[in-house]
PDB file of N, CA and C in Angstrom:
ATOM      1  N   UNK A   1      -8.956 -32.772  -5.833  1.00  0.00           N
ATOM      2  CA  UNK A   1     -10.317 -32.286  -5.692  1.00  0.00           C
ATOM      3  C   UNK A   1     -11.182 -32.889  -6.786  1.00  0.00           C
ATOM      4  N   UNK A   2     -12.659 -33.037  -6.261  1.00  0.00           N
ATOM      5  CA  UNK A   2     -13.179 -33.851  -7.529  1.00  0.00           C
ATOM      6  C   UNK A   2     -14.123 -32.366  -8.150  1.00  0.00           C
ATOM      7  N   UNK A   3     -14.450 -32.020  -8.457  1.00  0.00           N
ATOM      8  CA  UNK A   3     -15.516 -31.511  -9.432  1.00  0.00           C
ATOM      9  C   UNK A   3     -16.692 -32.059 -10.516  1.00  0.00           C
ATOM     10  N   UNK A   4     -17.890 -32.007  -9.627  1.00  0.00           N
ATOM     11  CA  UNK A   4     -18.430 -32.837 -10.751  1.00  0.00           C
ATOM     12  C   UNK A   4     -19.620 -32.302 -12.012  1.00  0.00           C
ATOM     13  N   UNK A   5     -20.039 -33.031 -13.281  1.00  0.00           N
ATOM     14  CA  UNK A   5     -20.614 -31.763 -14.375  1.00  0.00           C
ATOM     15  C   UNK A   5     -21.966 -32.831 -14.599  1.00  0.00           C
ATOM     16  N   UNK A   6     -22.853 -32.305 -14.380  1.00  0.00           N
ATOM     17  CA  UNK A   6     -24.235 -32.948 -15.052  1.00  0.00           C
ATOM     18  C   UNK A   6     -24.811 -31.921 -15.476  1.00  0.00           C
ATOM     19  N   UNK A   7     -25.230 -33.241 -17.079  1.00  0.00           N
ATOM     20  CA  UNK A   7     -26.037 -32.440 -18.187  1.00  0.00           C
ATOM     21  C   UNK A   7     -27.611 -32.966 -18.127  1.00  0.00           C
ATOM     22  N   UNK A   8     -28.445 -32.482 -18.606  1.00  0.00           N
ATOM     23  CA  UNK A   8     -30.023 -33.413 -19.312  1.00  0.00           C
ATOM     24  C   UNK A   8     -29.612 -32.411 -20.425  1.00  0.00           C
ATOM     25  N   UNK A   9     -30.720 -33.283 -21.247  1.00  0.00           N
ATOM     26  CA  UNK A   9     -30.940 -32.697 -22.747  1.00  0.00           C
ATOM     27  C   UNK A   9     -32.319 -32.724 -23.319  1.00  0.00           C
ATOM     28  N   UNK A  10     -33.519 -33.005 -22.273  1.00  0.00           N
ATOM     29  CA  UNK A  10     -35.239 -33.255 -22.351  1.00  0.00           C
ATOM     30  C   UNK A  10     -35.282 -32.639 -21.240  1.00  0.00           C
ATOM     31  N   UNK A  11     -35.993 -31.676 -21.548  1.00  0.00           N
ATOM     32  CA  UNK A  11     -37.207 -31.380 -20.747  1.00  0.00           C
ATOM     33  C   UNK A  11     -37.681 -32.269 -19.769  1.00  0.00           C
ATOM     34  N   UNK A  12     -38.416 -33.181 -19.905  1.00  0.00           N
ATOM     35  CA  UNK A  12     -38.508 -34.209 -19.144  1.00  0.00           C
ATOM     36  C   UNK A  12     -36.843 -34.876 -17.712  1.00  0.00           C
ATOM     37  N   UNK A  13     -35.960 -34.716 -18.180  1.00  0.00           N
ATOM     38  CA  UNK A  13     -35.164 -35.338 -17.580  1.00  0.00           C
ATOM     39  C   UNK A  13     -34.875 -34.659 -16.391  1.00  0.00           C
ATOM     40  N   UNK A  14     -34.224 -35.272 -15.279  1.00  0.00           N
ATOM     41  CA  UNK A  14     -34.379 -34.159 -14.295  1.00  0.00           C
ATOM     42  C   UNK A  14     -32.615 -34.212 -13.549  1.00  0.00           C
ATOM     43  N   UNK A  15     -31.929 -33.430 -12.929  1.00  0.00           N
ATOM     44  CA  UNK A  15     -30.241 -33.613 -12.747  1.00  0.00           C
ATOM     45  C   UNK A  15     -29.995 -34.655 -11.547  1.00  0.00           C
ATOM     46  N   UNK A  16     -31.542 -34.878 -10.662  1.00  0.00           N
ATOM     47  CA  UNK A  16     -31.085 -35.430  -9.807  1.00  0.00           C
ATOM     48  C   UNK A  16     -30.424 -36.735  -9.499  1.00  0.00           C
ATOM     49  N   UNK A  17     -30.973 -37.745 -10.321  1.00  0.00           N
ATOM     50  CA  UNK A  17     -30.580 -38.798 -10.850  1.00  0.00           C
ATOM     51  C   UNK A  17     -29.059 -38.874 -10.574  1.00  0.00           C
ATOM     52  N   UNK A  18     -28.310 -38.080 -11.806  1.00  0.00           N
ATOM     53  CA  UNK A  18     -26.720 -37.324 -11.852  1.00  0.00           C
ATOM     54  C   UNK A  18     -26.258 -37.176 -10.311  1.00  0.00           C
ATOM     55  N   UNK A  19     -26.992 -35.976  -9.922  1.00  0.00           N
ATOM     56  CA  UNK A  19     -26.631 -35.686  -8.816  1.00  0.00           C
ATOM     57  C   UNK A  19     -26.048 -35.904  -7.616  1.00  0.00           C
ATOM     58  N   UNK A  20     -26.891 -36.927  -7.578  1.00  0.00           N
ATOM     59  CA  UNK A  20     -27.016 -37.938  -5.962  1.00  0.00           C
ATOM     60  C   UNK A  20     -25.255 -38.640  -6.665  1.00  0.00           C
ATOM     61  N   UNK A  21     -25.024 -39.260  -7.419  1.00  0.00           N
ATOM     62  CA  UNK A  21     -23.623 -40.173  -7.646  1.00  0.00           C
ATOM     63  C   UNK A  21     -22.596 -39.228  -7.626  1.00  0.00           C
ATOM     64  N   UNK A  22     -22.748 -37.906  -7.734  1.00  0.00           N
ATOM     65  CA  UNK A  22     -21.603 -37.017  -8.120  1.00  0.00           C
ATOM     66  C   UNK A  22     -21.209 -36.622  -6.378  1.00  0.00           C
ATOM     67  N   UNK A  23     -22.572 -36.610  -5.318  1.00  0.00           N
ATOM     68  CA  UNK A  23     -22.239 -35.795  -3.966  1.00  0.00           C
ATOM     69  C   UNK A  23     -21.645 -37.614  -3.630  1.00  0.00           C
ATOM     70  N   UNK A  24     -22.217 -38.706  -3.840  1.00  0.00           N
ATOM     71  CA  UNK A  24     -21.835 -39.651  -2.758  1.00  0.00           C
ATOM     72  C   UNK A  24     -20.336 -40.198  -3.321  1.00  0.00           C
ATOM     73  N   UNK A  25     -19.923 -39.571  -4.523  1.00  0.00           N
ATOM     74  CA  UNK A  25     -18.341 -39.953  -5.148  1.00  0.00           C
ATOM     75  C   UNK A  25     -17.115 -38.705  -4.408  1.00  0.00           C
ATOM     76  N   UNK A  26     -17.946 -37.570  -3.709  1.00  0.00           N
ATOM     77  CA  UNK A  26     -17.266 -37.223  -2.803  1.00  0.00           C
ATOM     78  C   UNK A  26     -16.882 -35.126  -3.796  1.00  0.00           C
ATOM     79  N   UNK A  27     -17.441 -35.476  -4.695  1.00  0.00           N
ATOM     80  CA  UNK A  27     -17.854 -33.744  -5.443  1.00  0.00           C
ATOM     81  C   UNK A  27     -17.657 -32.692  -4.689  1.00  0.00           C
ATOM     82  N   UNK A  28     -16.675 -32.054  -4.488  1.00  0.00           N
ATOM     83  CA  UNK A  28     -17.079 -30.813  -3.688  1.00  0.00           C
ATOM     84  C   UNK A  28     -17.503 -29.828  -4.124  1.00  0.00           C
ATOM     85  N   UNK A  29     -17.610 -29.630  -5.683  1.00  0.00           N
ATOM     86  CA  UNK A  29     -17.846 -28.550  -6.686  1.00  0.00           C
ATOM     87  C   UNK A  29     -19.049 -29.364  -7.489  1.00  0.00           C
ATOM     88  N   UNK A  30     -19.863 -28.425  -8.205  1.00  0.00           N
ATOM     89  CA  UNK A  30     -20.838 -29.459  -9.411  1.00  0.00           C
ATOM     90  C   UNK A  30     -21.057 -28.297 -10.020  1.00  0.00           C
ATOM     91  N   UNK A  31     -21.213 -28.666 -11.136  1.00  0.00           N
ATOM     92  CA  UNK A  31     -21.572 -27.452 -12.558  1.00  0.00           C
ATOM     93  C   UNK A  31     -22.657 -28.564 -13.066  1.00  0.00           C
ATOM     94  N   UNK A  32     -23.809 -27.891 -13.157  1.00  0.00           N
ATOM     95  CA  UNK A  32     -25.317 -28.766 -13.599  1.00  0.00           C
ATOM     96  C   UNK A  32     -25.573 -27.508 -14.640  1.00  0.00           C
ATOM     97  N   UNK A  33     -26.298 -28.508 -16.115  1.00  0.00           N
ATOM     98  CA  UNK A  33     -26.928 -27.527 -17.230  1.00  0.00           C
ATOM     99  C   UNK A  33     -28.159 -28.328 -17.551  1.00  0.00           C
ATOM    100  N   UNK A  34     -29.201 -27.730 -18.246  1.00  0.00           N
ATOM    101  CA  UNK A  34     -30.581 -27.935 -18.738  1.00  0.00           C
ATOM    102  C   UNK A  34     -30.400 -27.151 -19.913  1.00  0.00           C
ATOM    103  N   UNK A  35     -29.762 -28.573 -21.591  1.00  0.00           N
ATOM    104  CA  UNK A  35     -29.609 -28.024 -22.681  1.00  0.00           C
ATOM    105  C   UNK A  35     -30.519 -28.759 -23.644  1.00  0.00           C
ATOM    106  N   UNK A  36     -31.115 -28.144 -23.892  1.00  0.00           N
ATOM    107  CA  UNK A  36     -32.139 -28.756 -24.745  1.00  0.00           C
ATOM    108  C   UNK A  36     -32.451 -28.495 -26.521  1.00  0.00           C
ATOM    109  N   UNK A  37     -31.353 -28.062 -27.238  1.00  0.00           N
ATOM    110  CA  UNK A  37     -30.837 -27.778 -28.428  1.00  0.00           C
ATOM    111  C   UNK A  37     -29.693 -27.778 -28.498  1.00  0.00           C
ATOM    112  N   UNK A  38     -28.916 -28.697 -29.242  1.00  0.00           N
ATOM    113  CA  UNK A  38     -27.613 -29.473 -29.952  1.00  0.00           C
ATOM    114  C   UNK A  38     -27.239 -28.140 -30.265  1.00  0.00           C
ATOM    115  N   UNK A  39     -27.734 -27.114 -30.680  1.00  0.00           N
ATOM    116  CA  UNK A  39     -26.764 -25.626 -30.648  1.00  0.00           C
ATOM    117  C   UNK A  39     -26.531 -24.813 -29.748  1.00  0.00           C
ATOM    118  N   UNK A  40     -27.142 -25.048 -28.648  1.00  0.00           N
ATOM    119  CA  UNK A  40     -26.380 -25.078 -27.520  1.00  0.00           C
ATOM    120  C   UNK A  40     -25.590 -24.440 -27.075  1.00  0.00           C
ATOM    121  N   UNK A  41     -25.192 -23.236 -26.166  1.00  0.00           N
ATOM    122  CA  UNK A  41     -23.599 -23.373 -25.680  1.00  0.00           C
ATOM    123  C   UNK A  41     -23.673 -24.785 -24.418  1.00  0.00           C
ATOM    124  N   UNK A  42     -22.597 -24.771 -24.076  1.00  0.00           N
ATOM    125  CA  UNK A  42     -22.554 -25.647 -22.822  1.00  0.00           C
ATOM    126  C   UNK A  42     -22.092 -25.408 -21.851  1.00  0.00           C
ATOM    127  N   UNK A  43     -22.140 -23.665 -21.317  1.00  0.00           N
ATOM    128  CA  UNK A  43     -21.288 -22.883 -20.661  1.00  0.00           C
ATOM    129  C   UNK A  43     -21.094 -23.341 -19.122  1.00  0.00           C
ATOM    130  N   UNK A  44     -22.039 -24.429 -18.585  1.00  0.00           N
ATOM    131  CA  UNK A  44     -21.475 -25.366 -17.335  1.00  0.00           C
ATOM    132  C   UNK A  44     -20.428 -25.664 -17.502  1.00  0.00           C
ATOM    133  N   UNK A  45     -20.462 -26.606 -18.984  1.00  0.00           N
ATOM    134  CA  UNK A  45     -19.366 -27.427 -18.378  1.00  0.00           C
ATOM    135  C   UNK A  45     -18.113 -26.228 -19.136  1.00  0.00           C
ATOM    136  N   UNK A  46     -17.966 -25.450 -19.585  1.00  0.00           N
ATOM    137  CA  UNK A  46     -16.830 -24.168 -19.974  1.00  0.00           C
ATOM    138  C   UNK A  46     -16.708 -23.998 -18.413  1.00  0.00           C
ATOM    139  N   UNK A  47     -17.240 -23.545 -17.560  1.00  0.00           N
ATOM    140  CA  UNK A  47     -16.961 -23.200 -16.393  1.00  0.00           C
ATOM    141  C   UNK A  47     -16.324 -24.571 -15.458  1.00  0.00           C
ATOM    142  N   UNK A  48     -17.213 -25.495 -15.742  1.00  0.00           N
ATOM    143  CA  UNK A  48     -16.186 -26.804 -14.730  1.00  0.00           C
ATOM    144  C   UNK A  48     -14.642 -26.940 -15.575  1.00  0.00           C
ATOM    145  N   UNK A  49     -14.703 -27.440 -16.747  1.00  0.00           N
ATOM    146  CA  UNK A  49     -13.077 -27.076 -17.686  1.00  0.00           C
ATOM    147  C   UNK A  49     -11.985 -26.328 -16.786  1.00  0.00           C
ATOM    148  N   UNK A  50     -13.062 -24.471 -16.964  1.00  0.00           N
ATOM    149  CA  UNK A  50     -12.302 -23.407 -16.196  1.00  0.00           C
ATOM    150  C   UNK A  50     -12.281 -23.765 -14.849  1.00  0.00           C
ATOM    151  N   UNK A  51     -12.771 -24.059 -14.373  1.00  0.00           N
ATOM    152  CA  UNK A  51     -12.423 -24.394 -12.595  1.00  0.00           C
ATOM    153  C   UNK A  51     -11.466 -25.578 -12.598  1.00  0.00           C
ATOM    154  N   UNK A  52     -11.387 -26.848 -13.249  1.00  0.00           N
ATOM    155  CA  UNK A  52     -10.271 -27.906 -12.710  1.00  0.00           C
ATOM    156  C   UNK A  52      -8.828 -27.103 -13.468  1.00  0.00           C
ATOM    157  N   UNK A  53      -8.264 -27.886 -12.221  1.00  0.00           N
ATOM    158  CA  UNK A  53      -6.658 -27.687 -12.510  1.00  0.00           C
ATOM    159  C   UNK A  53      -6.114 -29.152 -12.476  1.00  0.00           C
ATOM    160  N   UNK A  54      -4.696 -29.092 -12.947  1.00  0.00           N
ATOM    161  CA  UNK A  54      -4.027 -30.363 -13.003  1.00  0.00           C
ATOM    162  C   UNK A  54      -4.536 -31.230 -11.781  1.00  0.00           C
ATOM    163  N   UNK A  55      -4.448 -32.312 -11.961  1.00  0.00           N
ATOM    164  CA  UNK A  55      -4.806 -33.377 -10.881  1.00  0.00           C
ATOM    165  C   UNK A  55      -5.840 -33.328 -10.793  1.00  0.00           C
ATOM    166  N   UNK A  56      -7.199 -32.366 -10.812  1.00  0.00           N
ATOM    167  CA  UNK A  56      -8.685 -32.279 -10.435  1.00  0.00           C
ATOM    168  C   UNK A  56      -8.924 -33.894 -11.318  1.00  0.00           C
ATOM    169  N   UNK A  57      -9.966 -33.923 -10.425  1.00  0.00           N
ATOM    170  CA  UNK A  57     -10.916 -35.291 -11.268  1.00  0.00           C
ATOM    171  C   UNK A  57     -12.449 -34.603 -11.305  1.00  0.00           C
ATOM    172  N   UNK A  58     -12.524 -34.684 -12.994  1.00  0.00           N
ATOM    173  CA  UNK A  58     -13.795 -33.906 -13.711  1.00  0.00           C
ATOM    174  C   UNK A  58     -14.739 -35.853 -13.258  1.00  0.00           C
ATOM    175  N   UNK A  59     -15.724 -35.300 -12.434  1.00  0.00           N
ATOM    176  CA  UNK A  59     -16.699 -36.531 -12.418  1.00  0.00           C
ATOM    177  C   UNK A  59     -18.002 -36.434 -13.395  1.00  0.00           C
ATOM    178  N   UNK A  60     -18.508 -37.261 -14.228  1.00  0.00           N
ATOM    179  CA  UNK A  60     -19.634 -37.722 -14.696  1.00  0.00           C
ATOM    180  C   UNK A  60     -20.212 -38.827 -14.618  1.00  0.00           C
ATOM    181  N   UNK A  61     -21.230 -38.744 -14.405  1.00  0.00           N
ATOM    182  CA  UNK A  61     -22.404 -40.480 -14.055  1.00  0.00           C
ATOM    183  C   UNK A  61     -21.948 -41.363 -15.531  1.00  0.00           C
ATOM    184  N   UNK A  62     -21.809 -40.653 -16.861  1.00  0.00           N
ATOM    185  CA  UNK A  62     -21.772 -41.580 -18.220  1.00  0.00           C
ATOM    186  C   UNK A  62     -21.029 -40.470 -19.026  1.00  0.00           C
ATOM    187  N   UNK A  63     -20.165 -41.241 -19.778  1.00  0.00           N
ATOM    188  CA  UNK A  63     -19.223 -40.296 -20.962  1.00  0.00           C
ATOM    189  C   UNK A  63     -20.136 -39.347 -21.811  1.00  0.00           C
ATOM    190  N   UNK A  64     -21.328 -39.378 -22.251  1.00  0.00           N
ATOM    191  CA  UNK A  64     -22.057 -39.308 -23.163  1.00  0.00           C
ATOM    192  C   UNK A  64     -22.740 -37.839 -22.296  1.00  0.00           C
ATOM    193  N   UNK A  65     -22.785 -37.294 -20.934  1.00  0.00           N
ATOM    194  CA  UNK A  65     -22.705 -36.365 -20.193  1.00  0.00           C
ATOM    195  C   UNK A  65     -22.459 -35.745 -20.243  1.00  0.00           C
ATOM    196  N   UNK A  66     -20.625 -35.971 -20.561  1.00  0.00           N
ATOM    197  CA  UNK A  66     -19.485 -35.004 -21.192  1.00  0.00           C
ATOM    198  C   UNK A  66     -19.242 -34.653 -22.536  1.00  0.00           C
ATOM    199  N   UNK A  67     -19.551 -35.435 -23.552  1.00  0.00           N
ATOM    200  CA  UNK A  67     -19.769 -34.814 -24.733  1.00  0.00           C
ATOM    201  C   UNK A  67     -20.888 -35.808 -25.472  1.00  0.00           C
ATOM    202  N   UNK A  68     -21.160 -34.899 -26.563  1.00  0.00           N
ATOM    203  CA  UNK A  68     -22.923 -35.696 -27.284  1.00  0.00           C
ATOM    204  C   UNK A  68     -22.442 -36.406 -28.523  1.00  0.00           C
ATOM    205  N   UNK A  69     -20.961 -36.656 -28.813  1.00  0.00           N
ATOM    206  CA  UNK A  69     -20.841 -37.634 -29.715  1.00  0.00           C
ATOM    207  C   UNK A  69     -19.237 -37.572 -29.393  1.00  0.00           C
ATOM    208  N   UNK A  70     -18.199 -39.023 -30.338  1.00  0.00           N
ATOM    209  CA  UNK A  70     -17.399 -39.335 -30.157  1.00  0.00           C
ATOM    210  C   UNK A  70     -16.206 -37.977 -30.565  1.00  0.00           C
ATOM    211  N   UNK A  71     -17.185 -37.374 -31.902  1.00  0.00           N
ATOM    212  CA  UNK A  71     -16.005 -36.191 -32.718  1.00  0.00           C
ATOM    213  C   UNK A  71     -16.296 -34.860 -31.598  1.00  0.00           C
ATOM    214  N   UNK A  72     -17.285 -34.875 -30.756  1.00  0.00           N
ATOM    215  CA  UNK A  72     -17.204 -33.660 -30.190  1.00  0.00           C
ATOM    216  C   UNK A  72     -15.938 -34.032 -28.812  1.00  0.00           C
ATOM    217  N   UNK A  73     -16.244 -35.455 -28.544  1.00  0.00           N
ATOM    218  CA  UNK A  73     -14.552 -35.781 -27.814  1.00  0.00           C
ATOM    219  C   UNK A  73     -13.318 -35.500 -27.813  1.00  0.00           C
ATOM    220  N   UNK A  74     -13.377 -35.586 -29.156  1.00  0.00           N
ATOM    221  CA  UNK A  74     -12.151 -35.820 -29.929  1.00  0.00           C
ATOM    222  C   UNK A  74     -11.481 -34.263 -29.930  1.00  0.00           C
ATOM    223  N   UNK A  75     -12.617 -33.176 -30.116  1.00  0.00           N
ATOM    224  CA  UNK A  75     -12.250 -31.660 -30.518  1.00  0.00           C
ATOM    225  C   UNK A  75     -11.703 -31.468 -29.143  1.00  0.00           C
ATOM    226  N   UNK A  76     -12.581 -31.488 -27.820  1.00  0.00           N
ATOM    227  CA  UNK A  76     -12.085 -31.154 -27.019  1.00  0.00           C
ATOM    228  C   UNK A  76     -10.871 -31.438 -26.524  1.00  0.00           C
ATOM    229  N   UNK A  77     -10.367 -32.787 -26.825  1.00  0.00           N
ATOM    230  CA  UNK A  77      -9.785 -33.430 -26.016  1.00  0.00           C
ATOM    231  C   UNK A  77      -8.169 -32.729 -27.107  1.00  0.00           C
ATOM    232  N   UNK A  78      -8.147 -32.582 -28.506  1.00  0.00           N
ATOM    233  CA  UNK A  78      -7.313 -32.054 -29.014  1.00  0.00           C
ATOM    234  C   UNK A  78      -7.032 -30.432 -29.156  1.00  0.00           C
ATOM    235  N   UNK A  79      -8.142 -29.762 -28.789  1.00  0.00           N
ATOM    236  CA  UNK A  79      -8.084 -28.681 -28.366  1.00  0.00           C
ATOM    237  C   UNK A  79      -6.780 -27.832 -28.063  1.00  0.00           C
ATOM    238  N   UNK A  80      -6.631 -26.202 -28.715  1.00  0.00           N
ATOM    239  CA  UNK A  80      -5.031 -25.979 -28.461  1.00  0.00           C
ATOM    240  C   UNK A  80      -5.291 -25.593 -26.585  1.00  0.00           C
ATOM    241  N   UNK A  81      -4.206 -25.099 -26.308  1.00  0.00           N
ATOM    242  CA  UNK A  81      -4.108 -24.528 -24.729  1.00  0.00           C
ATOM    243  C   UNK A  81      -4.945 -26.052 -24.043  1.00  0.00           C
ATOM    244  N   UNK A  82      -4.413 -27.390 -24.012  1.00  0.00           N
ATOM    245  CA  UNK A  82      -5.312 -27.990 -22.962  1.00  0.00           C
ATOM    246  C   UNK A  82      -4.428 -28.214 -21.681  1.00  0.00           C
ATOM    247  N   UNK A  83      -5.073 -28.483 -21.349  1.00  0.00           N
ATOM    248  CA  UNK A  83      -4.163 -28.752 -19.748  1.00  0.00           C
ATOM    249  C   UNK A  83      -5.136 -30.135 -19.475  1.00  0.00           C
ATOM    250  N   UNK A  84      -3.991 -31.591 -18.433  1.00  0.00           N
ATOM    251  CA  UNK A  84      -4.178 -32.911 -18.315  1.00  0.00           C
ATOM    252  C   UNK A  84      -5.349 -32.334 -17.027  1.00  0.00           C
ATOM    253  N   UNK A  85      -6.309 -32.921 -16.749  1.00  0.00           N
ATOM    254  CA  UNK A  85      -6.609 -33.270 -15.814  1.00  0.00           C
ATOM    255  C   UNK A  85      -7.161 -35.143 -15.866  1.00  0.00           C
ATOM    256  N   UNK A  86      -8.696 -35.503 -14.597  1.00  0.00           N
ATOM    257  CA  UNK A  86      -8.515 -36.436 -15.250  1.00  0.00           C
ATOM    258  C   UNK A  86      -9.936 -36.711 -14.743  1.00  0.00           C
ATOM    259  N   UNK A  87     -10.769 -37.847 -15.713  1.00  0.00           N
ATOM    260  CA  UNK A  87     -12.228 -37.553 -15.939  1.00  0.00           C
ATOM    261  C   UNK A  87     -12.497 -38.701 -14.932  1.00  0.00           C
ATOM    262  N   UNK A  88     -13.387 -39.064 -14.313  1.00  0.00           N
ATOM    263  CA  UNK A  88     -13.684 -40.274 -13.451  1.00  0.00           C
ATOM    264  C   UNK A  88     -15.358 -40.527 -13.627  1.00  0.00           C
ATOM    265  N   UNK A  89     -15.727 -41.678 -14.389  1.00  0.00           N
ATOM    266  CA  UNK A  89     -16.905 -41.989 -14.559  1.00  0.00           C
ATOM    267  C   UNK A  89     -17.556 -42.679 -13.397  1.00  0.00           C
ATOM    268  N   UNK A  90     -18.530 -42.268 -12.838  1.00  0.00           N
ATOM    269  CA  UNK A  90     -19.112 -42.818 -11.465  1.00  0.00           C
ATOM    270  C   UNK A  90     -19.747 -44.517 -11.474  1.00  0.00           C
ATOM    271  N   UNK A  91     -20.858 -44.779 -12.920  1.00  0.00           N
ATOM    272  CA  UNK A  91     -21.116 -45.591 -12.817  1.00  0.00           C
ATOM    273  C   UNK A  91     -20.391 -46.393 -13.247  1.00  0.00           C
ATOM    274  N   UNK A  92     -19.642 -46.689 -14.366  1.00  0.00           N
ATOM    275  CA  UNK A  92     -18.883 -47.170 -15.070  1.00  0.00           C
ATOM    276  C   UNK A  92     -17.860 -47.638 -14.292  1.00  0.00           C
ATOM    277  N   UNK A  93     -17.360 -47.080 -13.361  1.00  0.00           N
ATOM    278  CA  UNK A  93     -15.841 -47.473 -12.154  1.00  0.00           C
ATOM    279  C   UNK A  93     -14.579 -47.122 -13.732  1.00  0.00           C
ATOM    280  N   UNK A  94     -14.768 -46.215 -14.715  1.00  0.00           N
ATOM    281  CA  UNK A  94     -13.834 -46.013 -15.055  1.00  0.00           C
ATOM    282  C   UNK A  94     -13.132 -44.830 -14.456  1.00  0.00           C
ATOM    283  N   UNK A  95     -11.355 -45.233 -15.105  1.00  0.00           N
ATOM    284  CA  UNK A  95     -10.902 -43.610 -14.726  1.00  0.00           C
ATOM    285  C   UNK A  95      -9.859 -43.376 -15.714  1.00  0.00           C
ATOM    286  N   UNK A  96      -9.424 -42.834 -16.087  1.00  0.00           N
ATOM    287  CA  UNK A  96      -8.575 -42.210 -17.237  1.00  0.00           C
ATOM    288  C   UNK A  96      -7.888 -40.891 -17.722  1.00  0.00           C
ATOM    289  N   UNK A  97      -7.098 -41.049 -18.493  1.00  0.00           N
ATOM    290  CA  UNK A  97      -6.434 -39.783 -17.998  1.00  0.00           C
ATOM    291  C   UNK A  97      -7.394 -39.304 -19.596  1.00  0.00           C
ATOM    292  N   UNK A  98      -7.667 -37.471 -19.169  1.00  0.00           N
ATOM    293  CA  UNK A  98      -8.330 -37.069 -20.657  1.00  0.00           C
ATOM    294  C   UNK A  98      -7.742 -35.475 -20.353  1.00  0.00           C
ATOM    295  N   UNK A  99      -7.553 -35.527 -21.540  1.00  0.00           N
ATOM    296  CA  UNK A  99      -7.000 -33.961 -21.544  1.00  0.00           C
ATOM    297  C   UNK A  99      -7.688 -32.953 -22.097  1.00  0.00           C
ATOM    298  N   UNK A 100      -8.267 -31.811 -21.520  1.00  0.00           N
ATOM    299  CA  UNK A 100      -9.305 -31.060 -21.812  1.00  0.00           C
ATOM    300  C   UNK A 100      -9.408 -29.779 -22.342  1.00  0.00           C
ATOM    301  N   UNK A 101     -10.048 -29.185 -22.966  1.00  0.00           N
ATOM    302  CA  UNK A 101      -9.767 -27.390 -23.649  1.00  0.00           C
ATOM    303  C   UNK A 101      -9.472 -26.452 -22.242  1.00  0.00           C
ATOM    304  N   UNK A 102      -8.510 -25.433 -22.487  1.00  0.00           N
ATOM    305  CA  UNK A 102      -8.941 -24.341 -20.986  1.00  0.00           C
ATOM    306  C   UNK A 102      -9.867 -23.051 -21.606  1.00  0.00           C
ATOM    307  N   UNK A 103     -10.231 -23.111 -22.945  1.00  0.00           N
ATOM    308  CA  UNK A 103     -10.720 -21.931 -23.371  1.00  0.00           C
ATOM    309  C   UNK A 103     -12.100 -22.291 -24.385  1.00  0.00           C
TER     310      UNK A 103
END
């Protein structure tokens, strides 16, 4: 199953952009947020996390979607309790395995 997570972070920006690549990559799920302070929760994507299970493919249009710098990667991805799923970047044609927080 794919599941897919779009963020903006301006006012100005709008999800659709995101959107449209996440339904035509075949998304049957989407968790969309409008965060506009770095303090932030990011409780979309806590809820997409909580919704994939092993094998799910977490979709984003750009890595930078999924987290707002390399060390906030890094936390999640070392995070205790994670479970493998696996992230699939739309524009990019990457895919990779990333292992994610469940809590």
């Amino acid at each position: 199953m794919r599941v897919g997570y779009a963020r903006v972070s301006r006012r100005t920006q709008r999800l659709k952009p995101q959107r449209d690549p996440l339904l035509a990559d075949g998304c049957e799920r989407d968790f969309e947020e409008k965060v506009f302070s770095g303090k932030s929760g990011r409780k979309a994507l806590r809820e997409a996390l909580n919704y994939c299970r092993e094998g799910h493919d977490l979709v984003v249009t750009r890595l930078d979607r999924l987290a707002r710098s390399f060390r906030e990667l890094i936390a999640a991805n070392s995070a205790a309790e994670a479970a493998p799923i696996y992230e699939k970047l739309v524009e990019d044609g990457f895919r990779g395995r990333f292992t994610v927080a469940r809590g």
